[in-house]
N, C-alpha and C. Protein backbone atom coordinates (compact mmCIF):
# COMPACT_ATOMS: atom_id res chain seq x y z
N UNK A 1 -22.69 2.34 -74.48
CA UNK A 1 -21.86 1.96 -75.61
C UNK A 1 -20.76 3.03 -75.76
N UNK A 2 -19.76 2.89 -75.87
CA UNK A 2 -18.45 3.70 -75.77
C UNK A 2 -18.32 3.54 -77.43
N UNK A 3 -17.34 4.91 -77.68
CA UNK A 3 -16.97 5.40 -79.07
C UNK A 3 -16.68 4.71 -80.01
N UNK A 4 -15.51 3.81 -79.61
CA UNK A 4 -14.72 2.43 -80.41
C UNK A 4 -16.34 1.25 -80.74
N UNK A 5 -16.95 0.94 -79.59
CA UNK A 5 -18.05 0.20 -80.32
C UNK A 5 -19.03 1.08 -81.30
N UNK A 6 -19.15 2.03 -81.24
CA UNK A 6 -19.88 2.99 -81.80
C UNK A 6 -19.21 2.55 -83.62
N UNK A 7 -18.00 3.13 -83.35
CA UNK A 7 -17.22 3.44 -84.72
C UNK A 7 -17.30 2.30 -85.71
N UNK A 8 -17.16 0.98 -84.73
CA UNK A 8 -16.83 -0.38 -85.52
C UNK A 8 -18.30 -1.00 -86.26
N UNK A 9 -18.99 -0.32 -85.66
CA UNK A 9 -20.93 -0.87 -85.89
C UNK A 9 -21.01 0.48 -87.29
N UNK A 10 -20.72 1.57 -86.67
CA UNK A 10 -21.05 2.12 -88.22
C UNK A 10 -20.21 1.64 -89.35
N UNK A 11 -18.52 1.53 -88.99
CA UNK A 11 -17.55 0.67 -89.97
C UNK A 11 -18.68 -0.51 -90.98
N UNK A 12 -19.12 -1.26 -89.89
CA UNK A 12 -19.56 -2.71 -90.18
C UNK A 12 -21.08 -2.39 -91.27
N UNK A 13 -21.62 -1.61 -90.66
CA UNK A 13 -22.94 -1.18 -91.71
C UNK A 13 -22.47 -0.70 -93.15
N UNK A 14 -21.46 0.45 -92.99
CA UNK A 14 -21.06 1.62 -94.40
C UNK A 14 -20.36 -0.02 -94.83
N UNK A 15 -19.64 -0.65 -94.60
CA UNK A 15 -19.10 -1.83 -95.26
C UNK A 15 -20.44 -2.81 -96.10
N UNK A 16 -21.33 -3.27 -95.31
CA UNK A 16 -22.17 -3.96 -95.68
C UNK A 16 -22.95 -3.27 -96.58
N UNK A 17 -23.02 -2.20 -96.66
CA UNK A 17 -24.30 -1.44 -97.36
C UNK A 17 -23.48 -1.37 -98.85
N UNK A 18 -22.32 -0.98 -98.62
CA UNK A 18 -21.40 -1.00 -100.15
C UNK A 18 -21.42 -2.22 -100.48
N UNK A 19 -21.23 -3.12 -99.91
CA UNK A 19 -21.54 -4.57 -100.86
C UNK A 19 -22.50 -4.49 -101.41
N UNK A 20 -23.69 -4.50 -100.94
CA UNK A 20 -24.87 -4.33 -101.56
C UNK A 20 -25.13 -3.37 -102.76
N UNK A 21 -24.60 -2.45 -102.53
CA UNK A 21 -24.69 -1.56 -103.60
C UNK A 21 -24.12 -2.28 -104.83
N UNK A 22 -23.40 -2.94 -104.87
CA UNK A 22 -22.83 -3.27 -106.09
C UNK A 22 -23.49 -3.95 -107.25
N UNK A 23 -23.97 -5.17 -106.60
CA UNK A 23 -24.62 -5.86 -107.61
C UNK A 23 -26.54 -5.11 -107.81
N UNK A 24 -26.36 -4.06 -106.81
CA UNK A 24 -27.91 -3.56 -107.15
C UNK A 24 -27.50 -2.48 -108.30
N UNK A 25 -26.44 -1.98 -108.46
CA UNK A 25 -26.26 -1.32 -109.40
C UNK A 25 -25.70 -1.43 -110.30
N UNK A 26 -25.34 -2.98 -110.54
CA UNK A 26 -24.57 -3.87 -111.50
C UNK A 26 -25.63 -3.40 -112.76
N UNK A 27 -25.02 -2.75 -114.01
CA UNK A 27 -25.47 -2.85 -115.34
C UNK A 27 -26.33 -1.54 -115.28
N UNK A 28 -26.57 -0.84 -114.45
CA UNK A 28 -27.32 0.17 -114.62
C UNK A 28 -26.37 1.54 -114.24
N UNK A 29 -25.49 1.13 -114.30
CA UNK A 29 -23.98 2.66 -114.15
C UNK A 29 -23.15 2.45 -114.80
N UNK A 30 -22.67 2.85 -115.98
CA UNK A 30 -21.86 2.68 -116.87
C UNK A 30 -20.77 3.98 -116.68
N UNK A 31 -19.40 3.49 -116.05
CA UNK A 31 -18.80 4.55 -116.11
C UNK A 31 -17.60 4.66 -117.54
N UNK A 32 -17.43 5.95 -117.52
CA UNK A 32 -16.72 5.95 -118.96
C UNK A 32 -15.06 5.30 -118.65
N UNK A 33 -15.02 4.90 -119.91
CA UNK A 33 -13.91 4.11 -119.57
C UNK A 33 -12.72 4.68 -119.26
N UNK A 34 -12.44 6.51 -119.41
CA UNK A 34 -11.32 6.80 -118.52
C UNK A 34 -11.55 6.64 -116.99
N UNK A 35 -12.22 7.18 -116.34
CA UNK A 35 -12.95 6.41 -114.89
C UNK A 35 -12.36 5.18 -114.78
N UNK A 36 -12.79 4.12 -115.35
CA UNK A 36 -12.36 3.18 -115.27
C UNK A 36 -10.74 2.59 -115.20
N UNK A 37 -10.46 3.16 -116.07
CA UNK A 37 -8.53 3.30 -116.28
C UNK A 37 -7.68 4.23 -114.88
N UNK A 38 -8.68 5.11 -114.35
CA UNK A 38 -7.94 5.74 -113.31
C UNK A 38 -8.05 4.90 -111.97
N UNK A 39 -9.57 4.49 -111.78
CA UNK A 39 -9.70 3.34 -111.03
C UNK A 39 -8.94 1.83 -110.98
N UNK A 40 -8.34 1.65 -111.89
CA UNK A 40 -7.54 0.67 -111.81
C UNK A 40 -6.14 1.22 -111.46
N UNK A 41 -6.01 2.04 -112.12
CA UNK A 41 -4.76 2.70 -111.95
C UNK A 41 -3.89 2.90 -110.31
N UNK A 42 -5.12 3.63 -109.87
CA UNK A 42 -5.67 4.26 -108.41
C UNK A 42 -5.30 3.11 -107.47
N UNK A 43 -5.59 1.58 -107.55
CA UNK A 43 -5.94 0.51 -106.92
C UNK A 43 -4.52 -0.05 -107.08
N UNK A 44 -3.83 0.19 -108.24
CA UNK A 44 -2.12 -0.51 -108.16
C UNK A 44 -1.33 0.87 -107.59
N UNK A 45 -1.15 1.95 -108.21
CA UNK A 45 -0.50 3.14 -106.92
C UNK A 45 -1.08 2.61 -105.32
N UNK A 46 -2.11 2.45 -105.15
CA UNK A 46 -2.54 2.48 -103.43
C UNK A 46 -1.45 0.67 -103.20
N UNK A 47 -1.86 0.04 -103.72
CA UNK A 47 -0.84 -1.18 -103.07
C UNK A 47 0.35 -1.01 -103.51
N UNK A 48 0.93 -0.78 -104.46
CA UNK A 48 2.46 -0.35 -104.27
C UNK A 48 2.85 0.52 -103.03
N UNK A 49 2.10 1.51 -102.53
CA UNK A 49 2.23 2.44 -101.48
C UNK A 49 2.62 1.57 -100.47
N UNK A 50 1.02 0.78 -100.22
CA UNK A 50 1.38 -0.07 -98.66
C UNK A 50 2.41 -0.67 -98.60
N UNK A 51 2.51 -1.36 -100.21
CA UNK A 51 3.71 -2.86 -100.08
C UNK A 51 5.01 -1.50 -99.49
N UNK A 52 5.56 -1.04 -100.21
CA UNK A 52 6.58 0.29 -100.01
C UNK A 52 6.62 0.93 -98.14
N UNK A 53 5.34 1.13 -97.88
CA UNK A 53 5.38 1.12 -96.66
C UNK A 53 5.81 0.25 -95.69
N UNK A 54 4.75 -0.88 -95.58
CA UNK A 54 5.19 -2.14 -94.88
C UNK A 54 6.78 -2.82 -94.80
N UNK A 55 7.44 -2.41 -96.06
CA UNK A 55 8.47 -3.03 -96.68
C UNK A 55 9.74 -1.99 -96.40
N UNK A 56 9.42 -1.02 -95.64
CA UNK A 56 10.54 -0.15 -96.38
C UNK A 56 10.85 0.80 -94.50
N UNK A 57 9.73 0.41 -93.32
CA UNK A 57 9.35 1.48 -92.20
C UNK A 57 8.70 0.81 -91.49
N UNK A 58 9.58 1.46 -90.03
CA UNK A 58 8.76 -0.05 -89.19
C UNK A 58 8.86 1.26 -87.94
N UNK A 59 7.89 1.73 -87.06
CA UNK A 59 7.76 2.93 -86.13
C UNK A 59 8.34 4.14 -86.51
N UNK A 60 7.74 4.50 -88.03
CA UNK A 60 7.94 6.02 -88.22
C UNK A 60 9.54 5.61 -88.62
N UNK A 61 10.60 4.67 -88.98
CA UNK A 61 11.91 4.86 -89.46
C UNK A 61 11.74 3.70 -90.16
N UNK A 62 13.51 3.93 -90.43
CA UNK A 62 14.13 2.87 -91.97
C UNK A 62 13.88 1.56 -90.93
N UNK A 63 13.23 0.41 -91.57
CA UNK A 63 12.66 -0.93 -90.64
C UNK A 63 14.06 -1.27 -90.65
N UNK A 64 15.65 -1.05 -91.85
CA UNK A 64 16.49 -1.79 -91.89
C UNK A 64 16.77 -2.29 -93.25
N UNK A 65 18.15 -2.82 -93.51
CA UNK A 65 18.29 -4.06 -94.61
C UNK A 65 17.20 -5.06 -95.35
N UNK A 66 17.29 -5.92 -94.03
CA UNK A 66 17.08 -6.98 -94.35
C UNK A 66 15.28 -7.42 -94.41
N UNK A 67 14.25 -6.71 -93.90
CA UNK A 67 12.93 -6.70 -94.63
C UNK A 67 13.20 -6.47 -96.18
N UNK A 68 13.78 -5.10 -96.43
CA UNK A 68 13.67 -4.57 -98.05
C UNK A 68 13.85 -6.07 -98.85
N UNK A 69 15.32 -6.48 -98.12
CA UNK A 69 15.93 -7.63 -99.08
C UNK A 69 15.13 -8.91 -99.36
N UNK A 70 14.16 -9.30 -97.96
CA UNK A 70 13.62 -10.47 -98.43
C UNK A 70 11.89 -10.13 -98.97
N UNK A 71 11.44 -9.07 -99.42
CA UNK A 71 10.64 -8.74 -99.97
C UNK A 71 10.68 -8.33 -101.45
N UNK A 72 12.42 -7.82 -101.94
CA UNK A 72 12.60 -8.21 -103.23
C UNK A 72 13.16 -9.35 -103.57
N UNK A 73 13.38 -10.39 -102.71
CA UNK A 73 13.23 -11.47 -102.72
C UNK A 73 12.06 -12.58 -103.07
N UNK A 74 11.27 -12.33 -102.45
CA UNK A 74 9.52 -12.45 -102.43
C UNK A 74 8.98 -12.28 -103.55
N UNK A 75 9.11 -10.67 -104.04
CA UNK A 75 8.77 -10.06 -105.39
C UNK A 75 9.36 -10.97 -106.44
N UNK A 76 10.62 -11.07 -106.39
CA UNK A 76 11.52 -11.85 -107.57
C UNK A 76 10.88 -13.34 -107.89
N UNK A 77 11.17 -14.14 -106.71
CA UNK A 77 10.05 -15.52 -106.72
C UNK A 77 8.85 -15.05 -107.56
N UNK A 78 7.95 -14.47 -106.81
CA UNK A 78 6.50 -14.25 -107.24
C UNK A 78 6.60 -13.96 -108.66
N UNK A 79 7.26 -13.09 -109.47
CA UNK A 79 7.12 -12.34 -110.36
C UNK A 79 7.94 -13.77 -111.84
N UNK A 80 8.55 -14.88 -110.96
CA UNK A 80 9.10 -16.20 -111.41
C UNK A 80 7.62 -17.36 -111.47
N UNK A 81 6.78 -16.83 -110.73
CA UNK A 81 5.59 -17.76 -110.86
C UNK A 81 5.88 -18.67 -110.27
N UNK A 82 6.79 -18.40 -108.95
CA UNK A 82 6.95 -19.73 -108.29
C UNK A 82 6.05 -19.83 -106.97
N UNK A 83 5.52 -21.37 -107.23
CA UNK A 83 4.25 -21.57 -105.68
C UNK A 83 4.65 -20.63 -104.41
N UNK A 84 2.95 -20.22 -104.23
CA UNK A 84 3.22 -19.25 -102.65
C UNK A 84 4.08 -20.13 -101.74
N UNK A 85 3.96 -21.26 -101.45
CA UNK A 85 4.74 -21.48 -100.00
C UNK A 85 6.40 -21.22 -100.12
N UNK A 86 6.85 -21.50 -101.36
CA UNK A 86 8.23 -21.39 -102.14
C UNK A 86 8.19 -19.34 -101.98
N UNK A 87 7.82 -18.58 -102.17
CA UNK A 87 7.97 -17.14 -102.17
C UNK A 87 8.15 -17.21 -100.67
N UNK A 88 6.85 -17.56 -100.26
CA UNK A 88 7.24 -17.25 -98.46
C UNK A 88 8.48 -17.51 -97.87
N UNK A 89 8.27 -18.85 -98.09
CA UNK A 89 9.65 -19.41 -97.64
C UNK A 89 11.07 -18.86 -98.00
N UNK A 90 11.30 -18.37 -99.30
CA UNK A 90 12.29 -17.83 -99.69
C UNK A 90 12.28 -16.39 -99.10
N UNK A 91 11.50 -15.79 -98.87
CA UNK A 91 11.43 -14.26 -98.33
C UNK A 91 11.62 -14.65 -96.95
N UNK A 92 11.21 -15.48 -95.62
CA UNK A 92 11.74 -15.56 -94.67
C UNK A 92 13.14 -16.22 -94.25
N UNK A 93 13.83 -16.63 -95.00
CA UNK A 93 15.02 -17.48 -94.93
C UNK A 93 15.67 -16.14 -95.02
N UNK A 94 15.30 -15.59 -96.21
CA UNK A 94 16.52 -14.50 -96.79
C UNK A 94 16.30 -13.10 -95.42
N UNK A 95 15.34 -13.18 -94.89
CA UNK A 95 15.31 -12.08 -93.56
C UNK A 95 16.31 -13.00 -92.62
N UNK A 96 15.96 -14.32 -92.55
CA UNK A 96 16.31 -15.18 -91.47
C UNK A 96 17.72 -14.70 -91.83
N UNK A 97 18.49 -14.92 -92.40
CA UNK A 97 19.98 -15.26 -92.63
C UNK A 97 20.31 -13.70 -93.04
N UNK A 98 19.93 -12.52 -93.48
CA UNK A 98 20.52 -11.28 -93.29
C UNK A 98 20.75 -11.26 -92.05
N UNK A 99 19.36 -11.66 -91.14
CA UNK A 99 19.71 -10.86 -89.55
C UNK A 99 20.52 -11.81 -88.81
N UNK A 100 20.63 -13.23 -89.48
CA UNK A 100 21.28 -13.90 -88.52
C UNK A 100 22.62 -13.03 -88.76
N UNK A 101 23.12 -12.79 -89.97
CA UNK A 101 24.58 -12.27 -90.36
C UNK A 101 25.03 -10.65 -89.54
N UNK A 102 23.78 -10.08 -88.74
CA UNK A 102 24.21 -9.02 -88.44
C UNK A 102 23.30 -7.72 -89.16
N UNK A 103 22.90 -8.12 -90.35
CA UNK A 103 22.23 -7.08 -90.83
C UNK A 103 20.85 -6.82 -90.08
N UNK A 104 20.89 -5.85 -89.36
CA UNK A 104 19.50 -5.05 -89.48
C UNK A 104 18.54 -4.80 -90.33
């Protein structure tokens, strides 16, 4: 068994075993509710990060224009409450047609 299968089998256990943990310790851990407020907190900083990442850097540089643009594009829809296929769609058109225009 080589390293990578090694890694993905312990991945797959420490994953499964935390599920479990949850509902076995459902009602019997009461954390105080600042805990709680940082943990939520914690969980919107970490996805703003990725979205910011993904959105913003594509091999260690600036990805360009036209990702940023159709992801506050995306955001804008979404944040309009308009149906997912309508966000998608509007976030790939608006990449489609920056880069068709030249923008990077």
């Amino acid at each position: 068994m080589n390293a990578t299968v090694a890694m993905i089998l312990t991945l797959a256990v420490g994953t499964y075993a935390l599920r479990l943990v949850g509902p076995a310790l459902h009602g019997r851990v009461e954390l105080p509710a600042r805990v709680r407020e940082l943990l939520s907190a914690g969980a919107v900083v970490l996805l703003v990060a990725l979205l910011a990442t993904g959105a913003l850097t594509e091999g260690g540089g600036f990805a360009g224009w036209a990702r940023p643009a159709a992801v506050l594009v995306g955001a804008v829809l979404a944040w309009r409450r308009a149906p997912f296929p309508v966000v998608v769609l509007g976030a790939a058109v608006t990449a489609g047609v920056l880069r068709s225009a030249g923008v990077a």
